[in-house]
C-alpha atoms as a PDB file:
ATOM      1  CA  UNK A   1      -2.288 -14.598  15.863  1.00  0.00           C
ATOM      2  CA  UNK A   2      -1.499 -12.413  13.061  1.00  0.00           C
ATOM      3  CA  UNK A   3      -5.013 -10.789  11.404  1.00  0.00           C
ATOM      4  CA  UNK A   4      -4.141  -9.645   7.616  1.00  0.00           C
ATOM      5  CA  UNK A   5      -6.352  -8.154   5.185  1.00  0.00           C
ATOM      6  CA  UNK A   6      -5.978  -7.383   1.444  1.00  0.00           C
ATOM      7  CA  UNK A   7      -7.809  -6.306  -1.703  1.00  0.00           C
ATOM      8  CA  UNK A   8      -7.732  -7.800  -5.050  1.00  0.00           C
ATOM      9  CA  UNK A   9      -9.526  -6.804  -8.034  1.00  0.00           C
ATOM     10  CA  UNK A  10     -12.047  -9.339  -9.898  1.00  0.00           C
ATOM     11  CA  UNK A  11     -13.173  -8.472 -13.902  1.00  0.00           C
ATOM     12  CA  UNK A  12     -16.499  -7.237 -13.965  1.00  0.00           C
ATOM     13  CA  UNK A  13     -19.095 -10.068 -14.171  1.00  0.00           C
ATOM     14  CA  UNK A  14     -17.319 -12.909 -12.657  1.00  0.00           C
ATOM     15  CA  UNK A  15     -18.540 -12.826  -9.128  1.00  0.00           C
ATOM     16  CA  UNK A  16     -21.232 -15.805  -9.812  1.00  0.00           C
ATOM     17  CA  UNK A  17     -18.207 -17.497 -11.325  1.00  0.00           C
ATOM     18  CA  UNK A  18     -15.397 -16.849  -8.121  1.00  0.00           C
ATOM     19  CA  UNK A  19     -17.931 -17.616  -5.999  1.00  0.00           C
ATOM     20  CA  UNK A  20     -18.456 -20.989  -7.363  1.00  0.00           C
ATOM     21  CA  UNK A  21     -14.648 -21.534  -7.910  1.00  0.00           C
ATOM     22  CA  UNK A  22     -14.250 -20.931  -3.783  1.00  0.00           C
ATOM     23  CA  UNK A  23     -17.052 -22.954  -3.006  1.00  0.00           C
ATOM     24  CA  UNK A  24     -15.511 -25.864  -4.477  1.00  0.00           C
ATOM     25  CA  UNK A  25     -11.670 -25.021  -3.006  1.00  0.00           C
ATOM     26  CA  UNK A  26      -9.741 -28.121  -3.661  1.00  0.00           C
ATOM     27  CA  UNK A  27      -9.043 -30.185  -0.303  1.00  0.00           C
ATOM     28  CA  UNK A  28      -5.560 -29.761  -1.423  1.00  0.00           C
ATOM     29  CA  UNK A  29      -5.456 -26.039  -1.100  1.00  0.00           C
ATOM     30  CA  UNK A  30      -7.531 -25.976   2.078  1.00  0.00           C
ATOM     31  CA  UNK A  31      -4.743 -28.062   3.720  1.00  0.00           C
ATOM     32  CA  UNK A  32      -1.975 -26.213   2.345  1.00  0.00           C
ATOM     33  CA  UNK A  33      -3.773 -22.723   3.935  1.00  0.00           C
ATOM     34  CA  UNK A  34      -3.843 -24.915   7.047  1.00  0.00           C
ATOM     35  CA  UNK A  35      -0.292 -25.883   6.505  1.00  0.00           C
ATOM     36  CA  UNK A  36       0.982 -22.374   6.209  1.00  0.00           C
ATOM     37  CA  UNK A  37      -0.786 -21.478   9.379  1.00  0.00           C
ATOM     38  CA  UNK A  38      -3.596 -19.587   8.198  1.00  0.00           C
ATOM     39  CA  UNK A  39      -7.015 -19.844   9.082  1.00  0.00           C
ATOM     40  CA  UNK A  40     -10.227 -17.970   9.658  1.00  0.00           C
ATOM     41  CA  UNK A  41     -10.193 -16.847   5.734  1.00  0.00           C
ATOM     42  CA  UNK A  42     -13.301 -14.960   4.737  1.00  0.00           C
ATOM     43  CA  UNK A  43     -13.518 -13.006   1.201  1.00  0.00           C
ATOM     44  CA  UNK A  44     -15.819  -9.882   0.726  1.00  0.00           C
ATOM     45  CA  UNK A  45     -17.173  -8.539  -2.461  1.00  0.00           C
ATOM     46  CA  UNK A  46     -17.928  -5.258  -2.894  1.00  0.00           C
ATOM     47  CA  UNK A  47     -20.447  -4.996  -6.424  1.00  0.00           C
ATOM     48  CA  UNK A  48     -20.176  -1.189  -7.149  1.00  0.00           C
ATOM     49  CA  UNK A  49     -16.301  -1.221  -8.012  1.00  0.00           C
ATOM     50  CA  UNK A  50     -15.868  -5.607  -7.992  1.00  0.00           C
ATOM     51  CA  UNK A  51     -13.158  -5.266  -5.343  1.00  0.00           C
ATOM     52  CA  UNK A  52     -12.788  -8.317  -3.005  1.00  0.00           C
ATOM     53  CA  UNK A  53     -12.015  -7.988   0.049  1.00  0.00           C
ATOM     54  CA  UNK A  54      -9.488 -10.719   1.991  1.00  0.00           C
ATOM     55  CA  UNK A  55      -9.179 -11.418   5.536  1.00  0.00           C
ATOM     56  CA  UNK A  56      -7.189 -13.913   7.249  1.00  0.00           C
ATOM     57  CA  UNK A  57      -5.611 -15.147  10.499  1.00  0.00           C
ATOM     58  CA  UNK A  58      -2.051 -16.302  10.296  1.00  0.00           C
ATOM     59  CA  UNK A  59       0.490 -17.741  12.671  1.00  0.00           C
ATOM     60  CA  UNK A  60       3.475 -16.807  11.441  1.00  0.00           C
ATOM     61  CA  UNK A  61       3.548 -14.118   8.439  1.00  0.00           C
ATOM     62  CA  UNK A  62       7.181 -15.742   7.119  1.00  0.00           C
ATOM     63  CA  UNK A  63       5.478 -19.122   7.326  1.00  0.00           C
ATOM     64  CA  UNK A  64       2.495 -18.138   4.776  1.00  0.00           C
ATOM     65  CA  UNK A  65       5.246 -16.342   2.610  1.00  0.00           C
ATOM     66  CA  UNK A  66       6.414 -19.169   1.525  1.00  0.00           C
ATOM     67  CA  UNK A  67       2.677 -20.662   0.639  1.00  0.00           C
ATOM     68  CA  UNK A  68       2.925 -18.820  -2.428  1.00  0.00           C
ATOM     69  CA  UNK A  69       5.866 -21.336  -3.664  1.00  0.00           C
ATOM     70  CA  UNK A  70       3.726 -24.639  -3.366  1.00  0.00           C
ATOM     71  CA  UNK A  71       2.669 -26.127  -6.353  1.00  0.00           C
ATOM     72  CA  UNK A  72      -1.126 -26.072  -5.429  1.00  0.00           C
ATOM     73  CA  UNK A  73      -0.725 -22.207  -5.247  1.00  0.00           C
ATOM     74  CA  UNK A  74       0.810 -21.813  -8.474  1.00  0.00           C
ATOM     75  CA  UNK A  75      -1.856 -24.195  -9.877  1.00  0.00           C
ATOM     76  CA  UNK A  76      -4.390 -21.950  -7.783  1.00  0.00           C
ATOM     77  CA  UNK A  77      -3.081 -19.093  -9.433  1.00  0.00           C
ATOM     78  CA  UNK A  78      -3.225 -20.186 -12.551  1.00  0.00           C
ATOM     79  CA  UNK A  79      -7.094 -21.795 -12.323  1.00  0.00           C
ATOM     80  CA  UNK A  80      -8.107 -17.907 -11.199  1.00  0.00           C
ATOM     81  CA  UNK A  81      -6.020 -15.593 -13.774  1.00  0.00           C
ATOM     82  CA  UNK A  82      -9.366 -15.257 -16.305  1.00  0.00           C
ATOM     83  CA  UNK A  83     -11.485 -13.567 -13.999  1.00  0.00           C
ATOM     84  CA  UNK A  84      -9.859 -11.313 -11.718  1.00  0.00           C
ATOM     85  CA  UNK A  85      -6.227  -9.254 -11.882  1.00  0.00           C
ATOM     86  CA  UNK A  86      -3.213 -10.751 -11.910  1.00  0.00           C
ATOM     87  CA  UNK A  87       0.781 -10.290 -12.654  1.00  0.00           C
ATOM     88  CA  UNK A  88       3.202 -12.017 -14.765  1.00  0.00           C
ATOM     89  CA  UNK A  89       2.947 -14.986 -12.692  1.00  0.00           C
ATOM     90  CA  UNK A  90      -0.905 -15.560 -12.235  1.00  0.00           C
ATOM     91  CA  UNK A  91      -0.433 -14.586  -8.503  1.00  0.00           C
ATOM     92  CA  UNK A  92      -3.756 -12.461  -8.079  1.00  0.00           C
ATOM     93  CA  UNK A  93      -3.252  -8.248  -7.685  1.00  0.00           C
ATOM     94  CA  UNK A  94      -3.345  -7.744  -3.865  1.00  0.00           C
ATOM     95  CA  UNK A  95      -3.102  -4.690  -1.979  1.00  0.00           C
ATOM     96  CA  UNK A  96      -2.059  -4.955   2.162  1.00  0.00           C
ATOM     97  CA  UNK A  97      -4.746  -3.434   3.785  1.00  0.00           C
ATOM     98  CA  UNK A  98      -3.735  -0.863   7.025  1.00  0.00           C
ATOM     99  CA  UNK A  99      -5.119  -1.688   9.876  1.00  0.00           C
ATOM    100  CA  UNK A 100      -6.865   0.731  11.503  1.00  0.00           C
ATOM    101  CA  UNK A 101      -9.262  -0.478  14.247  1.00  0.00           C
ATOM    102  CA  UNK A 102      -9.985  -3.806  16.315  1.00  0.00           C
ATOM    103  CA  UNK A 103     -12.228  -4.913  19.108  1.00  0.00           C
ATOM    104  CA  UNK A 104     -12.380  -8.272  20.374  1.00  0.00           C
END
């Protein structure tokens, strides 16, 4: 298992608003996250500079790759470009994360 974390920036005041978005993911995005072999997905937000924090477990890092190509990503994507940083394409502003430290 693959662990992968990330930060993303959200627009200041739309924490109430992400965190009702994700609280209501769409059964069709939680299967395609299953799909692409990820799973134990947990988002932290941090209030003094409205960074979230992303952290997931993935099978195959190739395999979730190609998540970003579905159409319920894209449609994801688009659904969450008015509150938080995106590009061009909708896809959310994400930073890799280094790993640093683990202990099972």
């Amino acid at each position: 298992m693959i662990r992968k974390s990330f930060k993303m920036k959200l627009y200041p005041g739309m924490e109430e608003e992400y965190a009702k978005r994700h609280n209501a993911l769409w059964p069709e995005m939680k299967d395609m996250i299953h799909e692409y072999g990820g799973s134990n997905y947990s988002i932290f937000f941090d209030r003094e500079t409205n960074i979230l924090y992303g952290y997931i477990e993935l099978e195959d890092e190739g395999k979730w790759a190609k998540s970003a190509d579905t159409e319920i990503n894209r449609k994801w994507w688009d659904y969450m470009a008015d509150i938080m940083e995106t590009n061009p394409d909708n896809s959310p502003v994400s930073i890799d994360l280094v790993p640093v430290f683990h202990l099972d």
